[in-house]
N, C-alpha and C. Protein backbone atom coordinates (compact mmCIF):
# COMPACT_ATOMS: atom_id res chain seq x y z
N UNK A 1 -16.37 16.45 -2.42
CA UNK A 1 -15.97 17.37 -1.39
C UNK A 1 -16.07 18.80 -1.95
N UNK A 2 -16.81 19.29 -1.29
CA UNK A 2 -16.84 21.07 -1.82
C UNK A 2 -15.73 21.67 -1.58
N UNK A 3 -15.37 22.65 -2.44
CA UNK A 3 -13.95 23.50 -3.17
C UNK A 3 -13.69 24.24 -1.59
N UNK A 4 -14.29 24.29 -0.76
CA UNK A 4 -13.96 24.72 0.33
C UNK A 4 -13.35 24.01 1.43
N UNK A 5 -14.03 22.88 1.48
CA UNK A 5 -13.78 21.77 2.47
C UNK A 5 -12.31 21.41 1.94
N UNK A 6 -12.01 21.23 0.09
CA UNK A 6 -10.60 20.92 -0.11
C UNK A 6 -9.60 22.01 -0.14
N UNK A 7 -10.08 23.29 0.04
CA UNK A 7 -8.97 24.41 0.41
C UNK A 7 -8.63 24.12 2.39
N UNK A 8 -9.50 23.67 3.01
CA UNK A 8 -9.51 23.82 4.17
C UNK A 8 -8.50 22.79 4.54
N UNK A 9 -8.43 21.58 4.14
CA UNK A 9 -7.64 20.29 4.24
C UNK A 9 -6.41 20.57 3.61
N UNK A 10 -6.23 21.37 2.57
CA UNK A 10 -4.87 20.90 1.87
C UNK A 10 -4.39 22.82 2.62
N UNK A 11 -4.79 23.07 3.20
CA UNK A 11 -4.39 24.34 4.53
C UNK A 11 -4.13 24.05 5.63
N UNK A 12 -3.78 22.67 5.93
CA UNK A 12 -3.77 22.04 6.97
C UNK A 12 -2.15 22.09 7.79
N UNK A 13 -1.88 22.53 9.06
CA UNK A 13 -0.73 22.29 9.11
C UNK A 13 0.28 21.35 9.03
N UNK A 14 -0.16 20.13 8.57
CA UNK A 14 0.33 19.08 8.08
C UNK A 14 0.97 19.09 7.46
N UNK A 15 0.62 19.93 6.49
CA UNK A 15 0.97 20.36 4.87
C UNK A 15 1.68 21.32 4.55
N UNK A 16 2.35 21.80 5.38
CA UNK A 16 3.14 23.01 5.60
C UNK A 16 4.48 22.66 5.01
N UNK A 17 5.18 21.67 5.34
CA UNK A 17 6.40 21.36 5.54
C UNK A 17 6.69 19.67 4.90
N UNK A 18 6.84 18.96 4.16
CA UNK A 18 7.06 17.56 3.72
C UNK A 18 7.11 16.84 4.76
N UNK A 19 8.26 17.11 5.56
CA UNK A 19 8.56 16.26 6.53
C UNK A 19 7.12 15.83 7.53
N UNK A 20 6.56 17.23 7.91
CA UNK A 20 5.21 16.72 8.63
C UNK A 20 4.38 15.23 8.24
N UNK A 21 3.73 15.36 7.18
CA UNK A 21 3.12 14.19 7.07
C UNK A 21 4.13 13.13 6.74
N UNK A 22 5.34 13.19 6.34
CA UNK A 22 6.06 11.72 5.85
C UNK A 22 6.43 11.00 7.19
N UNK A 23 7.14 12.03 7.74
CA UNK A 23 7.38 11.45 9.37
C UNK A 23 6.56 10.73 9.39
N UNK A 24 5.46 11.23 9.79
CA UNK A 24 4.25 10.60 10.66
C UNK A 24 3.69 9.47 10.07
N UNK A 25 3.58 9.47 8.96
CA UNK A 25 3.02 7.99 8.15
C UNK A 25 4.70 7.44 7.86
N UNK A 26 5.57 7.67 7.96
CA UNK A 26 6.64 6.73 7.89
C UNK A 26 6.50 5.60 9.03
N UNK A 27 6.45 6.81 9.92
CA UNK A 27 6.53 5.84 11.98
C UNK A 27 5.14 4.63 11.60
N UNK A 28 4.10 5.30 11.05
CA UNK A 28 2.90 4.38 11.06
C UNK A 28 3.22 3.60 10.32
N UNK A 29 3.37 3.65 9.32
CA UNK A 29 4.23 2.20 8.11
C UNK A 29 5.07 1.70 8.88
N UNK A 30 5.86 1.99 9.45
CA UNK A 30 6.75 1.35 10.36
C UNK A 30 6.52 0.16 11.09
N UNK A 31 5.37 0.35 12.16
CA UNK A 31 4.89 -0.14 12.81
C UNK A 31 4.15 -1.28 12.21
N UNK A 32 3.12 -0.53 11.10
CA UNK A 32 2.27 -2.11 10.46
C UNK A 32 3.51 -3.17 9.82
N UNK A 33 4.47 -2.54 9.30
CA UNK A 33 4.93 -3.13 8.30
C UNK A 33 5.61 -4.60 9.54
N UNK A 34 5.93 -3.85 10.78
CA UNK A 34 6.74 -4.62 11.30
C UNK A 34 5.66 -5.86 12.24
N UNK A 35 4.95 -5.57 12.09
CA UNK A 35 3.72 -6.04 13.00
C UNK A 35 3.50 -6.94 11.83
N UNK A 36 3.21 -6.72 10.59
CA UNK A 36 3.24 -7.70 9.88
C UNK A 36 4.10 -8.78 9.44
N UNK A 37 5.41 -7.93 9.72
CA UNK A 37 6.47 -8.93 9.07
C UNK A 37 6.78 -9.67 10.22
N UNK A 38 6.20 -9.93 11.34
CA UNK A 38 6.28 -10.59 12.72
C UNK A 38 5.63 -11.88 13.03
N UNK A 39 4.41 -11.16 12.12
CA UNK A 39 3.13 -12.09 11.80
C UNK A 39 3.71 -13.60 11.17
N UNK A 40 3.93 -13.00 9.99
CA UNK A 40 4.64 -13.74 8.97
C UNK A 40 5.79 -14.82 9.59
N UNK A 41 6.59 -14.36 10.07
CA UNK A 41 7.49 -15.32 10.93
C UNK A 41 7.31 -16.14 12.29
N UNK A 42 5.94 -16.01 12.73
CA UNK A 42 5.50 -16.84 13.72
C UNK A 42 4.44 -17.25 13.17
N UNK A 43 4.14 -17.11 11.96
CA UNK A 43 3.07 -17.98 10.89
C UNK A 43 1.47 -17.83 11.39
N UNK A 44 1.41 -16.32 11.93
CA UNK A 44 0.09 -15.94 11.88
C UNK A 44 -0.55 -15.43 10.47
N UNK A 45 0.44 -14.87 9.54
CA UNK A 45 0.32 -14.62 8.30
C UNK A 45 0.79 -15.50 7.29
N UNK A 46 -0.41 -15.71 6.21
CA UNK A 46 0.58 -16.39 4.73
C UNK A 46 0.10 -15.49 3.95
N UNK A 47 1.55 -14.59 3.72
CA UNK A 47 1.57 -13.76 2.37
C UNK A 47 1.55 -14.16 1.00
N UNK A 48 0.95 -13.53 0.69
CA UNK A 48 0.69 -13.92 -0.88
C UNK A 48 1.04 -12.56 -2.13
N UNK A 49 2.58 -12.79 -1.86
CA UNK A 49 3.02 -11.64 -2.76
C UNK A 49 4.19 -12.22 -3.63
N UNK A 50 4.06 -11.59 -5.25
CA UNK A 50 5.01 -12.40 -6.37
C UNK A 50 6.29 -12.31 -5.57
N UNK A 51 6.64 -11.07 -4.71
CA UNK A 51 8.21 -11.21 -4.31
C UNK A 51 8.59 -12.05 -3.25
N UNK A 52 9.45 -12.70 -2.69
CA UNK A 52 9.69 -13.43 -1.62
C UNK A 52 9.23 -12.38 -0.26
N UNK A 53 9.42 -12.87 0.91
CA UNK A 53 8.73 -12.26 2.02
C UNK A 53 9.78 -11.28 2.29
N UNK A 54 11.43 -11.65 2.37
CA UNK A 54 12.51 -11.05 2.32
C UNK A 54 12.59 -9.89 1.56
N UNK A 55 12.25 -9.66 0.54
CA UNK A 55 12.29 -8.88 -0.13
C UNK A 55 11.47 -8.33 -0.40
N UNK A 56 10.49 -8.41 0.09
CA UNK A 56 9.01 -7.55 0.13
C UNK A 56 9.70 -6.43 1.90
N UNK A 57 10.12 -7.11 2.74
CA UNK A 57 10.43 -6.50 3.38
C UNK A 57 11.57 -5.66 3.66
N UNK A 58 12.70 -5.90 3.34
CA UNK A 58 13.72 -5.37 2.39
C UNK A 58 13.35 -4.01 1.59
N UNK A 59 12.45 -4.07 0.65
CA UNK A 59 12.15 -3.07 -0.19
C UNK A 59 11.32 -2.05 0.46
N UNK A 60 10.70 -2.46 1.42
CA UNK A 60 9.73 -2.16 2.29
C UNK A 60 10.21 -0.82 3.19
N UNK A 61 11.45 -1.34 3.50
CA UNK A 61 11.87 -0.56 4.69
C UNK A 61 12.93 0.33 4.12
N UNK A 62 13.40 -0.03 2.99
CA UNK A 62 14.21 0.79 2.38
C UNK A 62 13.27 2.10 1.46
N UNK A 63 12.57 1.42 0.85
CA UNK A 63 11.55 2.52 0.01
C UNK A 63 10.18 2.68 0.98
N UNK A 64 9.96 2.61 1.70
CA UNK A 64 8.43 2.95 2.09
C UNK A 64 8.93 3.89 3.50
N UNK A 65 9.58 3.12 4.28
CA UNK A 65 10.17 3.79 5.38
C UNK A 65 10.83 4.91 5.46
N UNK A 66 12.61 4.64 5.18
CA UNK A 66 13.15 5.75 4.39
C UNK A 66 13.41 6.35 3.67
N UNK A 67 13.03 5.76 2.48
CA UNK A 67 12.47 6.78 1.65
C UNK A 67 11.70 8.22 1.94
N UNK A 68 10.61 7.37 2.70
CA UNK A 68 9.58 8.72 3.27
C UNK A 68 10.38 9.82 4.35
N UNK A 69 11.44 9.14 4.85
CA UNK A 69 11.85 9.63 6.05
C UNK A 69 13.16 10.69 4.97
N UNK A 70 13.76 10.27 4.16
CA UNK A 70 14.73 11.20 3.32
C UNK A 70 14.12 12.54 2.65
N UNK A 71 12.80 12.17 1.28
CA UNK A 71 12.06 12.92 1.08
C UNK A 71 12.10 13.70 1.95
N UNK A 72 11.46 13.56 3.23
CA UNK A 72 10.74 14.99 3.90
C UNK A 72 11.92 14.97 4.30
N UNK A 73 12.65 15.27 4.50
CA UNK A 73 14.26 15.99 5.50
C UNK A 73 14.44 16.87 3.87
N UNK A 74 14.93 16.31 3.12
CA UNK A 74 15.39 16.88 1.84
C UNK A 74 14.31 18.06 1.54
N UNK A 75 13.53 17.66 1.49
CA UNK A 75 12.32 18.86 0.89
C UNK A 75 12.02 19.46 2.14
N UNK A 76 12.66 19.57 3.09
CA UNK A 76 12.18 20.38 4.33
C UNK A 76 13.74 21.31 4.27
N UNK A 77 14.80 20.49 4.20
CA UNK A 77 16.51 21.10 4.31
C UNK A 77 16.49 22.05 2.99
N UNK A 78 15.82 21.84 1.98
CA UNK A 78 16.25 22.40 0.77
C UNK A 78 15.53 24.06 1.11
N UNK A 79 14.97 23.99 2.02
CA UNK A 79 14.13 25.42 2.64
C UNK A 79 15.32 26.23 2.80
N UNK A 80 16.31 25.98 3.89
CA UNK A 80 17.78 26.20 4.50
C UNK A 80 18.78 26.78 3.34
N UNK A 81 18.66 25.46 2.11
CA UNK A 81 19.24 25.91 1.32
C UNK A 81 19.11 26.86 0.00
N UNK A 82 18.15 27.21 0.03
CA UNK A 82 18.28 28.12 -1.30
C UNK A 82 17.77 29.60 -0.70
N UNK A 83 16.32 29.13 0.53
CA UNK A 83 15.79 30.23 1.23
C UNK A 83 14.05 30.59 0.37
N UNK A 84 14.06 29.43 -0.90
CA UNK A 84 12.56 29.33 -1.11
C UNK A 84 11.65 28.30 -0.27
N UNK A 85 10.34 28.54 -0.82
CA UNK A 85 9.35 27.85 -0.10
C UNK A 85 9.64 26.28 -0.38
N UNK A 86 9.34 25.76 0.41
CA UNK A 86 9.49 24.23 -0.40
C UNK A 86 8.21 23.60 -0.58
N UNK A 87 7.72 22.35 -0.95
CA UNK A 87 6.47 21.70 -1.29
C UNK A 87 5.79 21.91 -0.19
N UNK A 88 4.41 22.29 -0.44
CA UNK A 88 3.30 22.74 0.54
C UNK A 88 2.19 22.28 -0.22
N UNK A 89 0.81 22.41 0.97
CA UNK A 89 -0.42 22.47 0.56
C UNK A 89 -0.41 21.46 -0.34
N UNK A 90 -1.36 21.76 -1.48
CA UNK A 90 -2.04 20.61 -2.34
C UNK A 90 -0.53 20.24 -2.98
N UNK A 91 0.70 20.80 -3.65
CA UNK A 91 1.74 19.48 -3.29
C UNK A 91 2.17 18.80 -2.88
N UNK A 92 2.18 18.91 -1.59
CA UNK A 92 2.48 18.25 -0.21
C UNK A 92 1.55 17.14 -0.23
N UNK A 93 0.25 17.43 -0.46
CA UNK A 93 -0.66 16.24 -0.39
C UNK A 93 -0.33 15.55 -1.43
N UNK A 94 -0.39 16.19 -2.30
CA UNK A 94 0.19 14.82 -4.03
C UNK A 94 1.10 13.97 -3.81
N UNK A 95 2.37 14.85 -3.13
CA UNK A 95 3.33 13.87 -2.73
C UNK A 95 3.05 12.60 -2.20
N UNK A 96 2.51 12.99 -0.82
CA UNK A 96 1.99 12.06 0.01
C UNK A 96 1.02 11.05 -0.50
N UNK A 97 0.25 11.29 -1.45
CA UNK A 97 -0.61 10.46 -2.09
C UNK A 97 0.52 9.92 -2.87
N UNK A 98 1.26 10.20 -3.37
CA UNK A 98 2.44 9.03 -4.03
C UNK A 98 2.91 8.49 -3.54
N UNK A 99 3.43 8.52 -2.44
CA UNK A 99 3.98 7.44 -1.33
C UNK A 99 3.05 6.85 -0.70
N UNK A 100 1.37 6.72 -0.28
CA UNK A 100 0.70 5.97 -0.11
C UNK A 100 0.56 4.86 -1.37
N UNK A 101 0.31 5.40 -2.48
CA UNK A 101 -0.14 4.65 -3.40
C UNK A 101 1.01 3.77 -3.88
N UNK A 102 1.90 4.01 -3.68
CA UNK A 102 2.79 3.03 -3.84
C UNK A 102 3.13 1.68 -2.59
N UNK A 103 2.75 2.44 -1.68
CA UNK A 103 2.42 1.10 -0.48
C UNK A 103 1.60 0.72 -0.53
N UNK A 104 0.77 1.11 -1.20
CA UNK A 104 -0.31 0.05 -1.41
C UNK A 104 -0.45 -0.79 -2.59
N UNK A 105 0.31 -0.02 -3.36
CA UNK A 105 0.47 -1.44 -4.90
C UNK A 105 1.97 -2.44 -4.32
N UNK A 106 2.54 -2.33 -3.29
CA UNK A 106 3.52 -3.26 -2.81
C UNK A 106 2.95 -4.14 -1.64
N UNK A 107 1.88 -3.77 -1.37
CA UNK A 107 1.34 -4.80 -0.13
C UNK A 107 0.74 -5.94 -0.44
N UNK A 108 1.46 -7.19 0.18
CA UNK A 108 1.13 -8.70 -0.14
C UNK A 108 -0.15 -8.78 -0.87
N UNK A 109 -0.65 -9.40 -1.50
CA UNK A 109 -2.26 -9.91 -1.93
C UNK A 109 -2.80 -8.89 -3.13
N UNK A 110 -2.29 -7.73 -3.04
CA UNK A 110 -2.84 -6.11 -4.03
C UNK A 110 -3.08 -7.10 -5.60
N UNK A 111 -1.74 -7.57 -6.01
CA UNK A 111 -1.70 -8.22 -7.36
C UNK A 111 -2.10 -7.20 -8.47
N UNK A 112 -1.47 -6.41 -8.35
CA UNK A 112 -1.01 -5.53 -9.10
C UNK A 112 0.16 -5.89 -10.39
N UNK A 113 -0.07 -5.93 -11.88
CA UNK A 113 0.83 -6.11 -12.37
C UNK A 113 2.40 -5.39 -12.69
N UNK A 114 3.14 -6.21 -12.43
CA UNK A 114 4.73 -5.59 -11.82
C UNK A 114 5.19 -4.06 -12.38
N UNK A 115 4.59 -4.18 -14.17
CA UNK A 115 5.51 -2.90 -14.50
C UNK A 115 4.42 -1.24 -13.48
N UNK A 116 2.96 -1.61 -13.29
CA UNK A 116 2.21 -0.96 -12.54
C UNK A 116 2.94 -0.67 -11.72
N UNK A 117 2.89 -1.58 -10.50
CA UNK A 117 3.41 -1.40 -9.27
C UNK A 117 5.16 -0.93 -9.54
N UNK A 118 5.62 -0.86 -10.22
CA UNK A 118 6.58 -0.16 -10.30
C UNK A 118 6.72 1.39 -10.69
N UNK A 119 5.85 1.55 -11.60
CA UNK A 119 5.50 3.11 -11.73
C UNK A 119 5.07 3.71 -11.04
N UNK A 120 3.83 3.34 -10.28
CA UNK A 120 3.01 3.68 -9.05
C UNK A 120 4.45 4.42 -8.11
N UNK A 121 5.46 3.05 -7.86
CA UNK A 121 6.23 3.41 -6.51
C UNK A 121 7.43 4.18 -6.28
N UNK A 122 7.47 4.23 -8.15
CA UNK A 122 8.28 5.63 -8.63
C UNK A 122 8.00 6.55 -8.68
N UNK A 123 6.44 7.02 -8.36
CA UNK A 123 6.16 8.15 -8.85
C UNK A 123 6.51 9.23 -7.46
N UNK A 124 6.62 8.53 -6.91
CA UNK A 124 7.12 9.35 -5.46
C UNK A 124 7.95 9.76 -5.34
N UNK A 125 9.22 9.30 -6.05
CA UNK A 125 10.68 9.49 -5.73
C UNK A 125 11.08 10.73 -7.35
N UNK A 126 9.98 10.23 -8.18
CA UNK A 126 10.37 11.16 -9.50
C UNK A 126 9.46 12.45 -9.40
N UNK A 127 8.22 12.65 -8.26
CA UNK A 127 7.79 14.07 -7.76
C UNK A 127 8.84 14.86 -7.42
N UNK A 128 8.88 14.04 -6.23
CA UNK A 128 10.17 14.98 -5.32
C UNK A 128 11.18 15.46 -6.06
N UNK A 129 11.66 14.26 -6.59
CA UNK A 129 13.33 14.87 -7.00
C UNK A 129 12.65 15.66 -8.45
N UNK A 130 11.99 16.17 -8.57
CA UNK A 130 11.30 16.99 -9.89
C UNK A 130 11.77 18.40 -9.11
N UNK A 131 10.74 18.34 -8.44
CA UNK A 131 10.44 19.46 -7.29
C UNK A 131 11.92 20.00 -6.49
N UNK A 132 12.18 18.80 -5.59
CA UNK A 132 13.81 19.39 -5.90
C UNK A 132 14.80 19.49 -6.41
N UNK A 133 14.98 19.50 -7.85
CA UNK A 133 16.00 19.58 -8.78
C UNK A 133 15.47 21.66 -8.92
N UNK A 134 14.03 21.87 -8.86
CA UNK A 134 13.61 22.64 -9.37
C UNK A 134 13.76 24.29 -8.77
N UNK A 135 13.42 23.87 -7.55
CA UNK A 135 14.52 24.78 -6.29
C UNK A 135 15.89 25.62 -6.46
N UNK A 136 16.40 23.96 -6.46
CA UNK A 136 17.87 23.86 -6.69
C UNK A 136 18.52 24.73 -7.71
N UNK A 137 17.93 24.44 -8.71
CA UNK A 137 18.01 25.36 -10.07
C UNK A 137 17.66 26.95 -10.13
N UNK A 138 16.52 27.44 -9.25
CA UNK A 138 16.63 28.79 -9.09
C UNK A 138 17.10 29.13 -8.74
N UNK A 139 18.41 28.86 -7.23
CA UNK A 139 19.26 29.54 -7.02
C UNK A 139 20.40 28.95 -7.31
N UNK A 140 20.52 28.40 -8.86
CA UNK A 140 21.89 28.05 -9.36
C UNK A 140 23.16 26.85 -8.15
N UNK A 141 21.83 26.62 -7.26
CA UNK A 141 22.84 25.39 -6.07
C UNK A 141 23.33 24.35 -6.59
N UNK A 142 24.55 24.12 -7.82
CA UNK A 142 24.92 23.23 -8.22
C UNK A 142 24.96 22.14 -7.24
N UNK A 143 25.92 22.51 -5.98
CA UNK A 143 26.36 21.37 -5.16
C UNK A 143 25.08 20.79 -4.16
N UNK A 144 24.32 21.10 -4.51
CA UNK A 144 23.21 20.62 -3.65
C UNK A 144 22.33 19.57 -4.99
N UNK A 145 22.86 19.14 -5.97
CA UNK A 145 22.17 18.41 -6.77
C UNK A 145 22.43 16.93 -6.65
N UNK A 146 23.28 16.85 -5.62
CA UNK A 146 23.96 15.60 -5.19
C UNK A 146 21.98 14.27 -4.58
N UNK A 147 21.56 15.32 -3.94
CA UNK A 147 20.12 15.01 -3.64
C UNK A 147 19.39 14.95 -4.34
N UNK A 148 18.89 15.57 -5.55
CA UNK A 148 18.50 15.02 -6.51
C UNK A 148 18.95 13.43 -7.02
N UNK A 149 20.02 13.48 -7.54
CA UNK A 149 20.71 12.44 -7.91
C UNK A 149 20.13 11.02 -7.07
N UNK A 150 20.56 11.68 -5.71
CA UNK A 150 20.40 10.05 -4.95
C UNK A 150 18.69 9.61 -5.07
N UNK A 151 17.89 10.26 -5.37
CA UNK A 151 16.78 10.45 -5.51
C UNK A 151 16.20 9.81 -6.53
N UNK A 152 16.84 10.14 -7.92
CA UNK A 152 17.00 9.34 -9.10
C UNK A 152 17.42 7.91 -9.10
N UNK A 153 18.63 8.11 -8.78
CA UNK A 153 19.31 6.17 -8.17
C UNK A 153 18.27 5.97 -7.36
N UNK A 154 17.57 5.89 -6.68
CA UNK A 154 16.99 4.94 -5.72
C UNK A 154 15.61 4.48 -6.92
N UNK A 155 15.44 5.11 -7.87
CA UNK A 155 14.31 4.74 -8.43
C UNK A 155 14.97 3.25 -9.43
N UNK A 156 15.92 3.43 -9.89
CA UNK A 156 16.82 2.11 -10.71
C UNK A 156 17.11 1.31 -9.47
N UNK A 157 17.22 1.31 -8.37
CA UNK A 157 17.80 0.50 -7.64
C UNK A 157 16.75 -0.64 -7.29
């Protein structure tokens, strides 16, 4: 892609704001995930993933869904709170490429080896809370580090 075509895309109003693209591919994950996990229980699907189906879906909706749906509120609210820019443009896209790529090393059949797919699906949650710890810290917002934090726990959890 020419250096233009990728200034033009990662200028996109998409990319303005976190929340823009997470929303929107949250609702869409949403939908497959549930369309699939539907599948699965009226036995149009046989998954073929090391974790049980429960817990593929479970993890699913907790980290792929809201996850995506917290991220962008947080990195959109943290605007409110300090009064800097928050993740944009070609961060905004990195992000987002971390939360794809981690749904996709968690989707049935990938066979991805575990400690992989675990880094992969951290790397989303240890951008952000990078990014917003980093905010946070320029304008000395102790009490707003509470979001960071939960950000951190969800990666051990």
């Amino acid at each position: 892609m020419p250096i233009n075509s990728c200034r033009a895309f990662f200028s996109l109003p998409v990319f303005d704001l976190a929340f823009r693209p997470l929303f929107l591919l949250a609702s869409l994950f949403g939908i497959i995930a549930l369309l699939y996990w539907g599948g699965v229980w009226n036995g149009w699907v046989n998954p073929s993933h090391a974790l049980s189906v429960a817990l593929w879906h479970g993890h699913e909706m907790m980290f792929g869904f809201v996850g995506a749906v917290l991220v962008g509120f947080l990195l959109t609210a943290v605007q409110s709170w300090t009064g800097l820019r928050s993740i944009h443009g070609q961060q905004c896209a990195l992000l987002v490429g971390c939360w794809l790529v981690g749904r996709i090393a968690m989707w049935p059949g990938v066979g991805l080896p575990s400690w992989l797919v675990i880094l992969l699906d951290s790397s989303f949650f240890i951008y952000a809370a990078i990014f917003l710890a980093k905010l946070i810290y320029q304008k000395k917002q102790t009490r707003n580090y509470f979001a960071v934090l939960v950000l951190l726990l969800l990666i051990f959890t």
